[in-house]
Structure formats: structure tokens, C-alpha cells
Protein backbone atom coordinates (compact mmCIF):
# COMPACT_ATOMS: atom_id res chain seq x y z
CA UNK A 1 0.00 0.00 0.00
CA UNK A 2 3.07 2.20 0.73
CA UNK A 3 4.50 1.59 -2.19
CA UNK A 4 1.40 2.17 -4.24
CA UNK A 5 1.08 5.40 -2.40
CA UNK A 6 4.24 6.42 -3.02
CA UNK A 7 3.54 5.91 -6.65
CA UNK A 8 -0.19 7.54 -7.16
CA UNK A 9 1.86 10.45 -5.55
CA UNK A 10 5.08 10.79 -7.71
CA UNK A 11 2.47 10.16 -10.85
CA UNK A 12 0.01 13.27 -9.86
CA UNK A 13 3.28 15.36 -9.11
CA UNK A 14 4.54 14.54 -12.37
CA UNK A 15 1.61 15.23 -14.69
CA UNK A 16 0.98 18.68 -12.35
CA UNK A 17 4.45 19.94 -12.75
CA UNK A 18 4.12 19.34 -16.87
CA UNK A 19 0.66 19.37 -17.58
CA UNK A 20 1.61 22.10 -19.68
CA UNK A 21 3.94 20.22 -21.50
CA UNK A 22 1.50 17.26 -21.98
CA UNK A 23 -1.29 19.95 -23.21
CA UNK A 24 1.25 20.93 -26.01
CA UNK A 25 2.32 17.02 -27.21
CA UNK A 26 -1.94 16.89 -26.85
CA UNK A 27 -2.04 19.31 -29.43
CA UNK A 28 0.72 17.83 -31.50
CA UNK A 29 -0.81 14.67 -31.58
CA UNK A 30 -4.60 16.44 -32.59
CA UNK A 31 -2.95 18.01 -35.05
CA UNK A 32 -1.74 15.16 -37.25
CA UNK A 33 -4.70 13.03 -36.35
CA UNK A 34 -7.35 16.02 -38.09
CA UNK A 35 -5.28 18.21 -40.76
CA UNK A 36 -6.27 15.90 -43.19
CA UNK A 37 -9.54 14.54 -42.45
CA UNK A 38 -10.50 18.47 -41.94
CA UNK A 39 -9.22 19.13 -45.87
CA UNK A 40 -11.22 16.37 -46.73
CA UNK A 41 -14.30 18.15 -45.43
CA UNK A 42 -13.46 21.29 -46.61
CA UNK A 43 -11.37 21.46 -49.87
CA UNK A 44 -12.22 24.90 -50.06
CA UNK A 45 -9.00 25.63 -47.70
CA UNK A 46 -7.04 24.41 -50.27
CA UNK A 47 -6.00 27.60 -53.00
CA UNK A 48 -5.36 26.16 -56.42
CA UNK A 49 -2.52 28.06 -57.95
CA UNK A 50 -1.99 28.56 -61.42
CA UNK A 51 0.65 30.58 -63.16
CA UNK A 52 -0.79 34.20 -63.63
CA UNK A 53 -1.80 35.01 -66.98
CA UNK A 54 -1.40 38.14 -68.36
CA UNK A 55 -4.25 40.11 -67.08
CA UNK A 56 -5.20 44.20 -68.04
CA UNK A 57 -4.36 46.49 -64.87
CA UNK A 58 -7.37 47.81 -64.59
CA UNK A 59 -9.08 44.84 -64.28
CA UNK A 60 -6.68 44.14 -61.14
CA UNK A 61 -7.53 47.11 -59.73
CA UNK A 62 -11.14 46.59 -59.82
CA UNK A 63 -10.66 43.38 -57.45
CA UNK A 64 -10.55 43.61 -53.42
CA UNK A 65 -7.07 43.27 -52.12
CA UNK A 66 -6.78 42.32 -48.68
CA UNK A 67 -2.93 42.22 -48.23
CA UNK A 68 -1.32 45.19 -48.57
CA UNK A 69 1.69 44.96 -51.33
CA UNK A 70 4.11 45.12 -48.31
CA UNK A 71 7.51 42.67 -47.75
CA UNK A 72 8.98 41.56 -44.72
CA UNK A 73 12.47 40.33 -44.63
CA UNK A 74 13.87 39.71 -40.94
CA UNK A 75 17.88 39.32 -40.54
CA UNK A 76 18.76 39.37 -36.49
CA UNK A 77 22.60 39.03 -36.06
CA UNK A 78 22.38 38.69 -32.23
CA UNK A 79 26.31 39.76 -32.37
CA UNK A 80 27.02 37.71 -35.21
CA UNK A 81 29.20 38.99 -37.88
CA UNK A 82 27.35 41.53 -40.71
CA UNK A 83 28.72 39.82 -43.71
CA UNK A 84 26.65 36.26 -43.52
CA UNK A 85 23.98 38.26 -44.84
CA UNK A 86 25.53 39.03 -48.38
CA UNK A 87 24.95 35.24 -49.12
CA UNK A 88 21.19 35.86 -49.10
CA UNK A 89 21.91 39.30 -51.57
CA UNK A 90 20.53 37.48 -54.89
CA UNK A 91 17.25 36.01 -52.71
CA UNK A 92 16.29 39.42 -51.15
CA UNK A 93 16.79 40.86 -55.09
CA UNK A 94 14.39 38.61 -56.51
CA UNK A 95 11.70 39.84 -54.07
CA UNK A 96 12.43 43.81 -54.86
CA UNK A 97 12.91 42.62 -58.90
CA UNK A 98 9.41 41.00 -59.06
CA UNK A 99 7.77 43.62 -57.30
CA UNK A 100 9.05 46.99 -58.06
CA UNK A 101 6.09 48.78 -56.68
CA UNK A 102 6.02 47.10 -52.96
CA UNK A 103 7.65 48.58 -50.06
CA UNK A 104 10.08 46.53 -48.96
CA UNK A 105 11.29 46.02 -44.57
CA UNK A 106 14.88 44.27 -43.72
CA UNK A 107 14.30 43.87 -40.25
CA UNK A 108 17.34 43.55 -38.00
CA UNK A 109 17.83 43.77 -34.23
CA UNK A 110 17.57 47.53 -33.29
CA UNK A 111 14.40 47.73 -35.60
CA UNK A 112 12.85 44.61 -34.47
CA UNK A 113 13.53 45.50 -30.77
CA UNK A 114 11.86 48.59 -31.25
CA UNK A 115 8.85 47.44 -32.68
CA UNK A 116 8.40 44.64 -30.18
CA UNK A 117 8.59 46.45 -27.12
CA UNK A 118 6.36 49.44 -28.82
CA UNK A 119 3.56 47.30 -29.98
CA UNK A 120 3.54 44.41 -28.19
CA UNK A 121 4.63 44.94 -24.95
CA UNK A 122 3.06 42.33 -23.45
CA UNK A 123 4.70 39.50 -25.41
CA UNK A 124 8.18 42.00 -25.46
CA UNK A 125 9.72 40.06 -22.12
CA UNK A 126 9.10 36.71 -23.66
CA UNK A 127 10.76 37.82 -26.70
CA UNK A 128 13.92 39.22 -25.01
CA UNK A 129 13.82 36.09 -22.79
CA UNK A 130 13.95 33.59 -25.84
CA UNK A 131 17.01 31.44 -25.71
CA UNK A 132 17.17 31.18 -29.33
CA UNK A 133 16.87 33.85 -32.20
CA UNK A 134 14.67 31.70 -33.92
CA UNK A 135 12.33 32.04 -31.84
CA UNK A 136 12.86 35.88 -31.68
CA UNK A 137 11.95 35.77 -35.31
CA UNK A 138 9.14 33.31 -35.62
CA UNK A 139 7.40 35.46 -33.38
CA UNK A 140 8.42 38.93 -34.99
CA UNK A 141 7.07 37.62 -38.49
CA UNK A 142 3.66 36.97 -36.99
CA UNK A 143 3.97 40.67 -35.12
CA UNK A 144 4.75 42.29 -38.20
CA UNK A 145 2.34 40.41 -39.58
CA UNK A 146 -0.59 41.33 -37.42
CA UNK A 147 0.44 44.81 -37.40
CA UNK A 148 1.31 45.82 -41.32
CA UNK A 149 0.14 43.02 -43.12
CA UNK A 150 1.75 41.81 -46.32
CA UNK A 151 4.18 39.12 -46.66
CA UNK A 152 6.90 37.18 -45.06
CA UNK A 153 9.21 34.92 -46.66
CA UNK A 154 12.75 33.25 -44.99
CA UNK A 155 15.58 35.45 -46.13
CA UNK A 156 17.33 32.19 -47.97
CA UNK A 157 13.94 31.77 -50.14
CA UNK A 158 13.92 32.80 -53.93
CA UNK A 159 11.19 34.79 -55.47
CA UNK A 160 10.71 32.91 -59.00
CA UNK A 161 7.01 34.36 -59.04
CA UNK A 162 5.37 38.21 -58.60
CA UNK A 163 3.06 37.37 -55.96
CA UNK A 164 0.52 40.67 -56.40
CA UNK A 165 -2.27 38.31 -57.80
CA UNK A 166 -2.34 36.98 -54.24
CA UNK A 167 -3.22 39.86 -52.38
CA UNK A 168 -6.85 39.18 -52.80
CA UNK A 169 -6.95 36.73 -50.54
CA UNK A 170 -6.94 36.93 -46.79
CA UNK A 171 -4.15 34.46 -46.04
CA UNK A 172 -2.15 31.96 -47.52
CA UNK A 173 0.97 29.38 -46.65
CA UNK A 174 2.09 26.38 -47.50
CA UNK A 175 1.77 23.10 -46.34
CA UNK A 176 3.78 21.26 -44.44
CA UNK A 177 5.24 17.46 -44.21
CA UNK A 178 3.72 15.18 -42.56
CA UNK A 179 0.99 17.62 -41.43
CA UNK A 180 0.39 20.95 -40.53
CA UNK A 181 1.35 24.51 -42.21
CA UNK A 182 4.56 26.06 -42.92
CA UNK A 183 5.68 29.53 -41.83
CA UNK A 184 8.46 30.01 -44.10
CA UNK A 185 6.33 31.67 -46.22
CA UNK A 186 3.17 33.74 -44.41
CA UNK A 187 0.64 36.13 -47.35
CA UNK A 188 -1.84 38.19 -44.31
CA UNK A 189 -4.45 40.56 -44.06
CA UNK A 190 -3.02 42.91 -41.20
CA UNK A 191 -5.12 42.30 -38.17
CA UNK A 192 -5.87 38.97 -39.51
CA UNK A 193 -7.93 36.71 -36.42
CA UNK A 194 -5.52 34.00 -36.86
CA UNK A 195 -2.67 35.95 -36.27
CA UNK A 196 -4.63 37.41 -33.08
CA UNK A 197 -5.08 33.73 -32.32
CA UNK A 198 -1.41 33.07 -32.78
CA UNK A 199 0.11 36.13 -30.63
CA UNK A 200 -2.51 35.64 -27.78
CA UNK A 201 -0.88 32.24 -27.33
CA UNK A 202 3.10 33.33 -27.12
CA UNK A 203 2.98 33.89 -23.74
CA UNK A 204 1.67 30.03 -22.56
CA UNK A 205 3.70 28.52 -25.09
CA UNK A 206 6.70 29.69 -23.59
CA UNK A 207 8.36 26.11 -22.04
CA UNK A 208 11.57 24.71 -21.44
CA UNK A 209 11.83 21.33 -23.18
CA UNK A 210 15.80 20.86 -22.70
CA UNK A 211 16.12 20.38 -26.36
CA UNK A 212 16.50 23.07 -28.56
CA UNK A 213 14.55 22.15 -31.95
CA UNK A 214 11.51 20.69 -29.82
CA UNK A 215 11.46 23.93 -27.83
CA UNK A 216 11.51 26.07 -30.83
CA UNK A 217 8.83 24.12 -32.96
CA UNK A 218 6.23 24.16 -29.83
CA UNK A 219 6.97 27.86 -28.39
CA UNK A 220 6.55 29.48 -31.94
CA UNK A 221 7.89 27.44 -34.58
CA UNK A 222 5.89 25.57 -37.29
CA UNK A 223 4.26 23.10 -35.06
CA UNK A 224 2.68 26.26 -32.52
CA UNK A 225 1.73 27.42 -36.27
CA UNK A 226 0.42 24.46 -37.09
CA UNK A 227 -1.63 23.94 -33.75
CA UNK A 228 -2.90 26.80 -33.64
CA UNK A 229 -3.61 27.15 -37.65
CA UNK A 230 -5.53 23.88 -36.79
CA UNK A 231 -7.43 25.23 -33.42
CA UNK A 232 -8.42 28.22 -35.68
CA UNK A 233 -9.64 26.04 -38.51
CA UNK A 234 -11.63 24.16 -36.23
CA UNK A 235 -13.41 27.43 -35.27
CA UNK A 236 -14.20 28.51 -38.62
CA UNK A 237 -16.46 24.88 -39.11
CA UNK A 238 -18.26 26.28 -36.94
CA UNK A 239 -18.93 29.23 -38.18
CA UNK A 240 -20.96 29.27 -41.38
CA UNK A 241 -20.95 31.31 -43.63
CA UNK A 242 -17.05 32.69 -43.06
CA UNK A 243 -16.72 35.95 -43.65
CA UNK A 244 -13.74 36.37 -46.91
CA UNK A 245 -11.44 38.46 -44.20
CA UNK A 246 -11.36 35.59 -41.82
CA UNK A 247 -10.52 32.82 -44.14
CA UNK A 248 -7.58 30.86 -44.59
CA UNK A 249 -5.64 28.90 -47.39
CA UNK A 250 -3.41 26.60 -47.91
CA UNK A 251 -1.04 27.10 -51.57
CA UNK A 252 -1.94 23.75 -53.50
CA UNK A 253 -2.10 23.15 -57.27
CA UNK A 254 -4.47 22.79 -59.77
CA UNK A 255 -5.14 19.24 -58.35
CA UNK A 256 -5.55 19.94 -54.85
CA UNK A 257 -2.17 18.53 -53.96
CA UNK A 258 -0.01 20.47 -51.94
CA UNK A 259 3.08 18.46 -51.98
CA UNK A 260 4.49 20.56 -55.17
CA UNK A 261 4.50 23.90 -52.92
CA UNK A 262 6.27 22.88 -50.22
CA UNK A 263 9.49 24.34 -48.76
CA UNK A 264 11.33 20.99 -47.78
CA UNK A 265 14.68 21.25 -48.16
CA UNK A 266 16.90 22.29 -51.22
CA UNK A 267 13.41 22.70 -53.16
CA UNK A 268 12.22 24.62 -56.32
CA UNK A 269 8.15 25.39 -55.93
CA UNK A 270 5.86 27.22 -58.74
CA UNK A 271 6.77 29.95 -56.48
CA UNK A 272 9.75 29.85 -54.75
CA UNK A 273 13.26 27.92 -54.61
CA UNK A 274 15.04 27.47 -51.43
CA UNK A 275 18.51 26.68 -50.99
CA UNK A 276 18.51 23.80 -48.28
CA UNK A 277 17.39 22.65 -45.06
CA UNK A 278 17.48 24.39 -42.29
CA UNK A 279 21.27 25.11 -40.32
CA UNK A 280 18.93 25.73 -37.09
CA UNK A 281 18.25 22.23 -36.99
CA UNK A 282 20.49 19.98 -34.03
CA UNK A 283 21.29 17.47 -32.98
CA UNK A 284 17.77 16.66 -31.40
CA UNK A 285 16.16 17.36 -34.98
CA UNK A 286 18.45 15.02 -36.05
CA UNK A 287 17.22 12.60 -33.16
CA UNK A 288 13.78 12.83 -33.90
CA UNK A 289 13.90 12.56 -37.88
CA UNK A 290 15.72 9.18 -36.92
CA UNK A 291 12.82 7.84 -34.97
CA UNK A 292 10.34 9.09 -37.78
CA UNK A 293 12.03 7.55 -40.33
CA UNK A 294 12.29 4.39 -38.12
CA UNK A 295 8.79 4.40 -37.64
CA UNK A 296 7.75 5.22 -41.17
CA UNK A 297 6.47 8.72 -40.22
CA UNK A 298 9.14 10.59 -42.48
């Protein structure tokens, strides 16, 4: 009885001291088990893309755009030497070639501070606090987001399209593999409710997991995206008819596949190329794409 004691006690300690932790790999697990049965049900959150055709300006500017023709680069150095970002000079071209008339942001540490602590104060300590920059800027690009609207893509990511036929809609990413969004590449509304969604939930999402890649995908990388693209998709279900501003879309093509837009990797899209995977992965990304693979989830 001791002994069983003992053990009903350790077992509630342990599930009260990381229930939060538990709620998140909750989420995780929700999250593959319903992004696909949910585009099932609604194929509608899938955009089709096809290659603009040539199309009369005014006829473009007699259609709604909700996304202002706005571009958001974001380049934090964190100390780090100047010069690493002249290897992304021919990426960040592309974008300002392809769309001559868009105002283009670089944001870099001074600016980004600025704007953090000056708009979102409340999140501003959790942002200073991150241990990683990649988390600094995962949560910037949803800020800047929310705030200006336009678009974000990763600085390494080539423009091989002119995106302004986009700004009609309300939102748009790409998918991601095996489930879930990617925020590589964010088209927004400013004050978009999923982007509300997303910053209300910084603040509770901010764990320690001891292992750097987990702790960055769950506290604002793509799988908090992806949870909480999910939790917001679930919402809209519920709410017929959805208004156009609060909609959301996922980049597919004419088939309804999205594998052919997807940033995986050293990858060239109907969109975008990017150079390769990702240098923030470690050694527990490594870890866990081991298992996956083992398991036959990658």
C-alpha cells in the first residue's frame, strides 16, 4: 500500500508539474490526427494556384485586395558577424525585382527591438527572454504580420514568381510534411484573427523542453503554427458562412495537392526555390527525424 502510495503520488506530481507540457504534445498529436480529415471536409482551404496570366491592370484594380503589397524580410545578427547576410543578396533581389512597386522592410535587431517592445509589450519580455533567435523571429514575423500586413518569406527563399495576384486573398501558406502549415512563407491581411489567435498564445507557449529544436517548434515554430492554424480552422467549421477576411488557405495546385509547394529542403516550388534545409536544426532534430524515419512517419 506504501508503495502504491508512493507511486499515485510521484504520478500526480509529475503530470501537475508538466501538464503544460502534456497539453502541447496533446495538441501535437490532434494536429496530425485532423489536418487531413479536416481538408477532406473542406477542400475549399485548399488555393489552387496557377501561373498568372497576363491580365489588363485595370481589371486588377477593380478586385478587393486584402494584403497590402508590403515585404517583410527579418535578418537578427544577435552579435554575429554583418557579412553572412551578403549570401542571401541574390534572394532578397528577386523579391524587390518581381515587385518593383512594394515597399520593402529588412528587419534587423535595433528595428525589431523597437517594434516589439512598442507594440507588443506584453509578449516584449518573452521575446527578449527567448534562448534562441529563432524564436525571436518566428514570433516577430507573426507581429509584423498582425500589425502591417503583407508578406513574409525566410531570407534564404527565392522569389521565382510576382506574388501581387495573391493579395486578394486573406491568407495563404504552405503546407507542411507530414501535417500541418509552414511559416516560411506567411501572405496576411493585417489584423488577420488568426494571427490574433497566434500572438494571444506566445505567452503560454513559452516552455523549457531541454532540447533546442523541440522547444523552438512548440513555443513558436511551425508546429505552434500548425496547432494553432488547426485550433483556428476548427473554429471557422463552426462558423458558417465565413466571412472572406477571416478565411484561410493553404497554396496547393491545380489538383488539390499540396506536396508541389512545399518548402522541404533544397526545393524549387511554382513559387519559390530554397537553398537547403534548415542550419537551425540539431542534434535533437536530427534525433527525432531518426525515430520518424524508423517508424515510417518521415
Amino acid at each position: 500500500r506504501h508503495g502504491v502510495a508512493l507511486f499515485t503520488a510521484a504520478l500526480l506530481t509529475f503530470i501537475v508539474l508538466l501538464r503544460h507540457h502534456l497539453r502541447d504534445l496533446a495538441e501535437v498529436a490532434e494536429t496530425y490526427s485532423t489536418f487531413y480529415p479536416y481538408l477532406e471536409r473542406h477542400p475549399e482551404a485548399l488555393y489552387r494556384y496557377a501561373k498568372p496570366a497576363h491580365e489588363d491592370q485595370s481589371q486588377r484594380d477593380q478586385q478587393q485586395n486584402y494584403v497590402p503589397p508590403i515585404l517583410h524580410h527579418i535578418f537578427l545578427t544577435e552579435g554575429r558577424n554583418w557579412s553572412s547576410l551578403f549570401k542571401y543578396e541574390s534572394a532578397i533581389a528577386s523579391c524587390q525585382d518581381l515587385h518593383p512597386n512594394w515597399t520593402h522592410h529588412l528587419w534587423t535587431d535595433a528595428m525589431a527591438t523597437t517594434f516589439m517592445n512598442q507594440h507588443y509589450p506584453e509578449i516584449f519580455p518573452h521575446y527578449k527572454g527567448y534562448k534562441q533567435s529563432i524564436q525571436r523571429v518566428n514570433v516577430l514575423r507573426y507581429a509584423l504580420l498582425h500589425h502591417f500586413g503583407g508578406v513574409y518569406l525566410d531570407i534564404d527563399v527565392t522569389y521565382l514568381q510576382p506574388l501581387d495576384d495573391l493579395r486578394t486573398l486573406p491568407w495563404l501558406t504552405p503546407g507542411a510534411y507530414p501535417a500541418g502549415v509552414n511559416n516560411a512563407f506567411i501572405l496576411a491581411k493585417p489584423d488577420h484573427r488568426l494571427l490574433e489567435h497566434l500572438l494571444a498564445k506566445v505567452k503560454s507557449r513559452d516552455l523549457l523542453w531541454g532540447m533546442p529544436y523541440v522547444e523552438n517548434m512548440l513555443s513558436t515554430g511551425c508546429m505552434f503554427f500548425s496547432n494553432r492554424w488547426m485550433n483556428y480552422a476548427r473554429s471557422l467549421a463552426r462558423t458558417q458562412p465565413v466571412p472572406m477576411e477571416d478565411r484561410i488557405y493553404i497554396l496547393a495546385d491545380q489538383e488539390g495537392n499540396m506536396d508541389p509547394h512545399m518548402l522541404r529542403g533544397a526545393v524549387t516550388t511554382p513559387l519559390f526555390s530554397h537553398a537547403g534545409a534548415s542550419s537551425l536544426h540539431g542534434w535533437d532534430a536530427a534525433a527525432i527525424v531518426l525515430l520518424g524515419k524508423h517508424y515510417g512517419y518521415f
